[in-house]
N, C-alpha and C. Protein backbone atom coordinates (compact mmCIF):
# COMPACT_ATOMS: atom_id res chain seq x y z
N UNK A 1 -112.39 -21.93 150.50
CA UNK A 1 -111.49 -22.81 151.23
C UNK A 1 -111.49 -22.41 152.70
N UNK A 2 -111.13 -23.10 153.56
CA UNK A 2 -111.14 -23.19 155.20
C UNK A 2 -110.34 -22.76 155.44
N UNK A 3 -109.89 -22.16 156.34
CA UNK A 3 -108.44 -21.38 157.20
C UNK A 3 -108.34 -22.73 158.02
N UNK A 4 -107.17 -23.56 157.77
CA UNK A 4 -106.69 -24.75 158.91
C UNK A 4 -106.32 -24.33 160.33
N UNK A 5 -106.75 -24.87 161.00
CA UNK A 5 -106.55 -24.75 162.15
C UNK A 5 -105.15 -25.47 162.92
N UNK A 6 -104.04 -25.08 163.27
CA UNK A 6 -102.87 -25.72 163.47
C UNK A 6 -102.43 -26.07 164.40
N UNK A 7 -102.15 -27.38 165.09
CA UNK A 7 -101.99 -28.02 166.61
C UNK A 7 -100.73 -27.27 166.73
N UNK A 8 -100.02 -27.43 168.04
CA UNK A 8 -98.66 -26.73 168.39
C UNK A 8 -97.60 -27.69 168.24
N UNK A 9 -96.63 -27.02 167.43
CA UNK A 9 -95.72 -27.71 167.30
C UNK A 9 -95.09 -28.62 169.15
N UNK A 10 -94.45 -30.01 168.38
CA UNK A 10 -94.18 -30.86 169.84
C UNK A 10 -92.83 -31.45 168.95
N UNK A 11 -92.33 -32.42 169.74
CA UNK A 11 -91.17 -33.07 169.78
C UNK A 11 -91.82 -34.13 168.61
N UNK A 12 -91.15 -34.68 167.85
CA UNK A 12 -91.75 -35.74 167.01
C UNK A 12 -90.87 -37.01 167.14
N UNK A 13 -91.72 -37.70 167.83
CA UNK A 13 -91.10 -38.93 168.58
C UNK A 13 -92.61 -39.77 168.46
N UNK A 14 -92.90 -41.28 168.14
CA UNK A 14 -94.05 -42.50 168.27
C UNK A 14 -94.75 -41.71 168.88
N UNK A 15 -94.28 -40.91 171.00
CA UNK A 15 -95.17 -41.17 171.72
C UNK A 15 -96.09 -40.04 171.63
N UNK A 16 -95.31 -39.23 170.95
CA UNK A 16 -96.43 -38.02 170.88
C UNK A 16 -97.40 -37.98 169.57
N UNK A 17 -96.95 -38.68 168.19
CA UNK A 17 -97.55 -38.80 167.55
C UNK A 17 -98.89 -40.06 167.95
N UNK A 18 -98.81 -41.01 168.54
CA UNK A 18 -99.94 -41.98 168.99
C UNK A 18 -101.04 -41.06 169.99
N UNK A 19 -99.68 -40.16 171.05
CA UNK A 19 -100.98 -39.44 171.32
C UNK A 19 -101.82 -38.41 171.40
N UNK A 20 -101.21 -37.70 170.36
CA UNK A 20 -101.83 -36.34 169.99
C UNK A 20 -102.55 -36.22 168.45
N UNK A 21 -102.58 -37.21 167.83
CA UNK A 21 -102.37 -37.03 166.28
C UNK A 21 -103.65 -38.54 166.16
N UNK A 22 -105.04 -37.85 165.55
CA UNK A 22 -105.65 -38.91 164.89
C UNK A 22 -105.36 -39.31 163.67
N UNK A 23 -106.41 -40.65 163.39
CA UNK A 23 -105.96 -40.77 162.45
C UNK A 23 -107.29 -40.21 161.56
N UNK A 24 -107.45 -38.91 160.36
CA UNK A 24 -107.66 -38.58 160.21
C UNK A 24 -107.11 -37.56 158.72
N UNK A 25 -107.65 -36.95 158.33
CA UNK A 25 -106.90 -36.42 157.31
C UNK A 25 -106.24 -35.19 157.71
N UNK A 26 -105.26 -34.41 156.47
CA UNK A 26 -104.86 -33.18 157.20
C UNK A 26 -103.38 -32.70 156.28
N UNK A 27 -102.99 -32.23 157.13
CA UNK A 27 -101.66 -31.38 156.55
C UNK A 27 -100.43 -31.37 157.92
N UNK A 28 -99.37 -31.32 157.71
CA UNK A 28 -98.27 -31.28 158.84
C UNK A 28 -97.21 -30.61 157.89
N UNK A 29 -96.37 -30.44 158.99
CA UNK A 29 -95.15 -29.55 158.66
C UNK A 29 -93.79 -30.38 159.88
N UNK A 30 -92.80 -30.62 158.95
CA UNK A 30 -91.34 -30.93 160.00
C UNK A 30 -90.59 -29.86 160.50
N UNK A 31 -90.42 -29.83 161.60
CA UNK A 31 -89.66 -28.29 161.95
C UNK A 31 -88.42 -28.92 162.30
N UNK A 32 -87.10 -27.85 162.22
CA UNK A 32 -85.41 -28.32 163.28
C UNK A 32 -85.41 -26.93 163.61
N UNK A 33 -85.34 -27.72 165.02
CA UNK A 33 -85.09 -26.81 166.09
C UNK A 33 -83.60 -26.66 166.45
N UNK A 34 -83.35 -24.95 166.54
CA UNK A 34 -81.80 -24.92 166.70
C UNK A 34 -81.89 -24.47 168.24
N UNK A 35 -80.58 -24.72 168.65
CA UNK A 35 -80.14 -24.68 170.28
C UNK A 35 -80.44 -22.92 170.43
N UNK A 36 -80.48 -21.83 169.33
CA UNK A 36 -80.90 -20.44 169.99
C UNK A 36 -82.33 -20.20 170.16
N UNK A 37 -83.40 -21.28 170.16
CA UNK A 37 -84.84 -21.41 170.29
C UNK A 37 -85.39 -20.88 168.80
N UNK A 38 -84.72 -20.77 167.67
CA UNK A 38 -84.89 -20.55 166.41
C UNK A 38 -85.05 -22.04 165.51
N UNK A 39 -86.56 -21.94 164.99
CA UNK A 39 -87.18 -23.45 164.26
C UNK A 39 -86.93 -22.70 162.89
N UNK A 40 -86.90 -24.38 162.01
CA UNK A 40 -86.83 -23.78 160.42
C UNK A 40 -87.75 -25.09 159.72
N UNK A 41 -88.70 -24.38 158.87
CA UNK A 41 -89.34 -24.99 158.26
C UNK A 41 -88.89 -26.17 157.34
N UNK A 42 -88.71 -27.08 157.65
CA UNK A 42 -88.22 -28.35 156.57
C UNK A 42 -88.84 -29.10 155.40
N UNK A 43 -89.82 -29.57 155.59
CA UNK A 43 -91.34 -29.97 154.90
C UNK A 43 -92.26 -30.46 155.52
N UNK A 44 -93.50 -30.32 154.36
CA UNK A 44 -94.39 -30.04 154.40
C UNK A 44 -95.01 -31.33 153.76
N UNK A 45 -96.23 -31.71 154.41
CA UNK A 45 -96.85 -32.93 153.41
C UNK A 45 -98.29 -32.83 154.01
N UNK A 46 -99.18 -34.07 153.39
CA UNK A 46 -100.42 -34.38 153.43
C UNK A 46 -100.40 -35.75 153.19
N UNK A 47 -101.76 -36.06 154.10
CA UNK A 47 -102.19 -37.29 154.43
C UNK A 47 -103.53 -37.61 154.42
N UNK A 48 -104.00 -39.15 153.98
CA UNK A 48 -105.50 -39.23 154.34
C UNK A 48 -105.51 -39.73 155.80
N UNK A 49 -104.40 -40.19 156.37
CA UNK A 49 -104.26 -40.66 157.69
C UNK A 49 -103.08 -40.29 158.18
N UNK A 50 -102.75 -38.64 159.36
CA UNK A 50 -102.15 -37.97 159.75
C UNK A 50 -101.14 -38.94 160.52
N UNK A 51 -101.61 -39.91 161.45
CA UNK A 51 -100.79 -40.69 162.15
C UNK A 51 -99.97 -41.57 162.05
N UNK A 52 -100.60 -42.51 160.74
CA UNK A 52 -99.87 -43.77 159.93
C UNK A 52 -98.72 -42.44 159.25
N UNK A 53 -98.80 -41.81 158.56
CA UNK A 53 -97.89 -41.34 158.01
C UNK A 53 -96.68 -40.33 158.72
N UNK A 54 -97.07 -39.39 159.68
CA UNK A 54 -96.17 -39.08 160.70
C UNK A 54 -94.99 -40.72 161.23
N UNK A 55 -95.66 -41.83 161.55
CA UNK A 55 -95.45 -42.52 161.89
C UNK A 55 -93.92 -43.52 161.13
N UNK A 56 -94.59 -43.20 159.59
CA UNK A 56 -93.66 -43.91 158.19
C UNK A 56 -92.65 -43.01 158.76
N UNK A 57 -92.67 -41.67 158.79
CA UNK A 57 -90.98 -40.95 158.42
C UNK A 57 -90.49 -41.21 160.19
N UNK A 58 -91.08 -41.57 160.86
CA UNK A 58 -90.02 -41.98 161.99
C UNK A 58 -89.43 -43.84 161.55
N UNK A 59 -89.92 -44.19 160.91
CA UNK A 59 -89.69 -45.65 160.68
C UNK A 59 -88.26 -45.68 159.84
N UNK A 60 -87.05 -46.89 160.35
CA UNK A 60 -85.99 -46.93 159.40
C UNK A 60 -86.15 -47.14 158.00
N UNK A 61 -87.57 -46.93 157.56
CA UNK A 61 -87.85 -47.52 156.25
C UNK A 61 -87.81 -46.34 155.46
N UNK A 62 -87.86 -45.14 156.43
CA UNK A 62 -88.02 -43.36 155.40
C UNK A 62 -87.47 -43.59 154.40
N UNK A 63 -87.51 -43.32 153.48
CA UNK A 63 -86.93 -43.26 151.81
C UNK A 63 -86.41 -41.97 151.98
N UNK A 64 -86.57 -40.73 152.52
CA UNK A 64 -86.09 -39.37 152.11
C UNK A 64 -84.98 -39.26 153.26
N UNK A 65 -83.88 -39.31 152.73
CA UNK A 65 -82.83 -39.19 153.52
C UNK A 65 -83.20 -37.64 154.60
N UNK A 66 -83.46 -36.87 154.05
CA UNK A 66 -82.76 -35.63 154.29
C UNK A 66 -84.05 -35.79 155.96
N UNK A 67 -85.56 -36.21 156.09
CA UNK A 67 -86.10 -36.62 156.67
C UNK A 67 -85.80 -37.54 158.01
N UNK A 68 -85.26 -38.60 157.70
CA UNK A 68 -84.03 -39.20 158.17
C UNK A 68 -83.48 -38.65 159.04
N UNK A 69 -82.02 -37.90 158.60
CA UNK A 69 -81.30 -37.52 159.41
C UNK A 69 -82.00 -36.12 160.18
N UNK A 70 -83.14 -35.68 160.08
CA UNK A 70 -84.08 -34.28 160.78
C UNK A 70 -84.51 -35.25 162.07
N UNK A 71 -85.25 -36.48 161.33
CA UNK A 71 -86.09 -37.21 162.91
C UNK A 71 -84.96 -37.61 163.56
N UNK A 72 -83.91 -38.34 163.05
CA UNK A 72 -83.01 -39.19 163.75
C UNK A 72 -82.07 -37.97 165.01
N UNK A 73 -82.31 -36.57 164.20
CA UNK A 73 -81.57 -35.73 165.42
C UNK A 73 -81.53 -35.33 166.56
N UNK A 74 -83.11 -35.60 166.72
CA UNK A 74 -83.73 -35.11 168.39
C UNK A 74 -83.82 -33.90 168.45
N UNK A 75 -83.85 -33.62 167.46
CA UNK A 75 -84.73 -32.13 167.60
C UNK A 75 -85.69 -31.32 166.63
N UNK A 76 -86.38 -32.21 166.03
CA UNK A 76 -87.11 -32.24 165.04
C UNK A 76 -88.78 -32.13 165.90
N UNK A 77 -89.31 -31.66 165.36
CA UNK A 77 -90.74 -30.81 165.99
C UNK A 77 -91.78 -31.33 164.42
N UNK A 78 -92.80 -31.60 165.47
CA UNK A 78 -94.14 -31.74 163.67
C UNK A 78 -95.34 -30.85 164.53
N UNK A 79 -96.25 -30.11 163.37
CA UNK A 79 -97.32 -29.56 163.86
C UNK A 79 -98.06 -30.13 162.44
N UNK A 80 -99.45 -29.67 162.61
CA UNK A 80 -100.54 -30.52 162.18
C UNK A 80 -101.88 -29.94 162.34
N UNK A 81 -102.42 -29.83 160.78
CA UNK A 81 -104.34 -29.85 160.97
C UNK A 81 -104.68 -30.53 160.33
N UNK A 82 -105.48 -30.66 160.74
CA UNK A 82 -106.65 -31.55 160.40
C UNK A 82 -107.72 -30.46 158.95
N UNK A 83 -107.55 -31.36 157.86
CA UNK A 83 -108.11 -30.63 156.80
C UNK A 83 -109.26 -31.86 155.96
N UNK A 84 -110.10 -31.88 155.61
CA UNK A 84 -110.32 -32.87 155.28
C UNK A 84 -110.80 -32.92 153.90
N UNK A 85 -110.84 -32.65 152.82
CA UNK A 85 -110.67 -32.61 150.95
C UNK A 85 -109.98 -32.31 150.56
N UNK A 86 -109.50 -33.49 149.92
CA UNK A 86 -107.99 -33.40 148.85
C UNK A 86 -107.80 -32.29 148.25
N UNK A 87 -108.42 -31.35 147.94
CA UNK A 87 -108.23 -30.04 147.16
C UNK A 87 -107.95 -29.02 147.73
N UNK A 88 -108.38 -28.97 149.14
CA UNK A 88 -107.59 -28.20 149.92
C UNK A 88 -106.67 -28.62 150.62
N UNK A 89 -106.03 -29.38 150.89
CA UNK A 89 -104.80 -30.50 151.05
C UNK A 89 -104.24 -30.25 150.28
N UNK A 90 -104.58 -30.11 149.28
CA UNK A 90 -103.66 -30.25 147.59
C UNK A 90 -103.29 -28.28 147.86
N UNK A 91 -104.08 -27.36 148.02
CA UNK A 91 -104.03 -26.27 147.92
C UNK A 91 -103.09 -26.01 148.92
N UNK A 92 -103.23 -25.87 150.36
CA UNK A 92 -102.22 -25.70 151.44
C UNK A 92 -101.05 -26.41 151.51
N UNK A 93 -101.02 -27.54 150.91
CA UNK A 93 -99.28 -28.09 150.66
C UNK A 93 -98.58 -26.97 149.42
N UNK A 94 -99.09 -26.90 148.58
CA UNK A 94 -99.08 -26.10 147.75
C UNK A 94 -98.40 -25.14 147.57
N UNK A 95 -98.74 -23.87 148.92
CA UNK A 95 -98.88 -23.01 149.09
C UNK A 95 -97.75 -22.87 150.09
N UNK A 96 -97.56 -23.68 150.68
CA UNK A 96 -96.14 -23.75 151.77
C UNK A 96 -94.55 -24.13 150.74
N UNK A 97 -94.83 -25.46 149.65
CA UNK A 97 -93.71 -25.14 149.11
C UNK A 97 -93.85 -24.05 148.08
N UNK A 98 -94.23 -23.48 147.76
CA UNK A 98 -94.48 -22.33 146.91
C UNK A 98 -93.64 -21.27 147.91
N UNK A 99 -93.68 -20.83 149.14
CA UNK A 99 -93.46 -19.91 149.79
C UNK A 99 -92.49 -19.74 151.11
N UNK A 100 -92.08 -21.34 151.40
CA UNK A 100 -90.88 -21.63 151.85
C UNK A 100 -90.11 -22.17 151.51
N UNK A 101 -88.51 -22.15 152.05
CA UNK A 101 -87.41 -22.97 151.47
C UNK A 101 -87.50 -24.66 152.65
N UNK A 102 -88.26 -25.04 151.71
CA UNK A 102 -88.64 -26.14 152.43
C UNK A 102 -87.58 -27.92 151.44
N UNK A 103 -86.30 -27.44 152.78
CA UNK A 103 -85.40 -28.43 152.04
C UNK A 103 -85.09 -29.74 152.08
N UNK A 104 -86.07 -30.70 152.96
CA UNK A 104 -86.58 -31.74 152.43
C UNK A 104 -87.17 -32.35 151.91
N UNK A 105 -88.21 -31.30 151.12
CA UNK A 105 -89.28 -31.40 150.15
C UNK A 105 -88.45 -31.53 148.45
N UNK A 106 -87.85 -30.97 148.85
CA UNK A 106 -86.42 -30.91 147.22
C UNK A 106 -85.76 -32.14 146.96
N UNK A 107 -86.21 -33.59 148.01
CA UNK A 107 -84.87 -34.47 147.62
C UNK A 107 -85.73 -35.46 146.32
């Protein structure tokens, strides 16, 4: 398996996802950022197209509440690689809820 390579976490808002984020396959992570410069891992997912789907959980259509109210706060952060076979996609999502308390992944 590949060691992913991981963009830097940014603000997760349309404009940064249109312009930092292909569309492409991969892995991302939601971060909340607290006011003492301390981030906490929220969830974790995979995509065959990194951008359309970053894109869904900013949309009023999110189904996962807890997602929801993380983007809707303004201070919600996404980072992102680019991975490209489902099996290691499947392996590195995996491996993050396996090993964090990743509590929008639980709803």
């Amino acid at each position: 398996m590949t060691q992913e390579v991981w963009h830097n976490r940014m603000l997760m808002n349309e404009a940064n996802v249109n312009r930092y984020v292909e569309q492409k396959a991969g892995v991302y992570g939601l971060f909340e950022n607290m006011p003492d410069d301390k981030y906490y891992f929220r969830y974790a997912g995979q995509s065959a197209d990194l951008r359309t789907r970053l894109l869904q959980h900013l949309a009023d259509s999110e189904p996962n509440a807890c997602i929801k109210q993380l983007v809707r706060g303004g201070s919600c952060t996404f980072g992102f690689a680019y991975v490209g076979t489902q099996a290691e996609r499947d392996a590195i999502e995996k491996g993050y809820r396996e090993n964090w308390d990743l509590k929008c992944n639980k709803v």
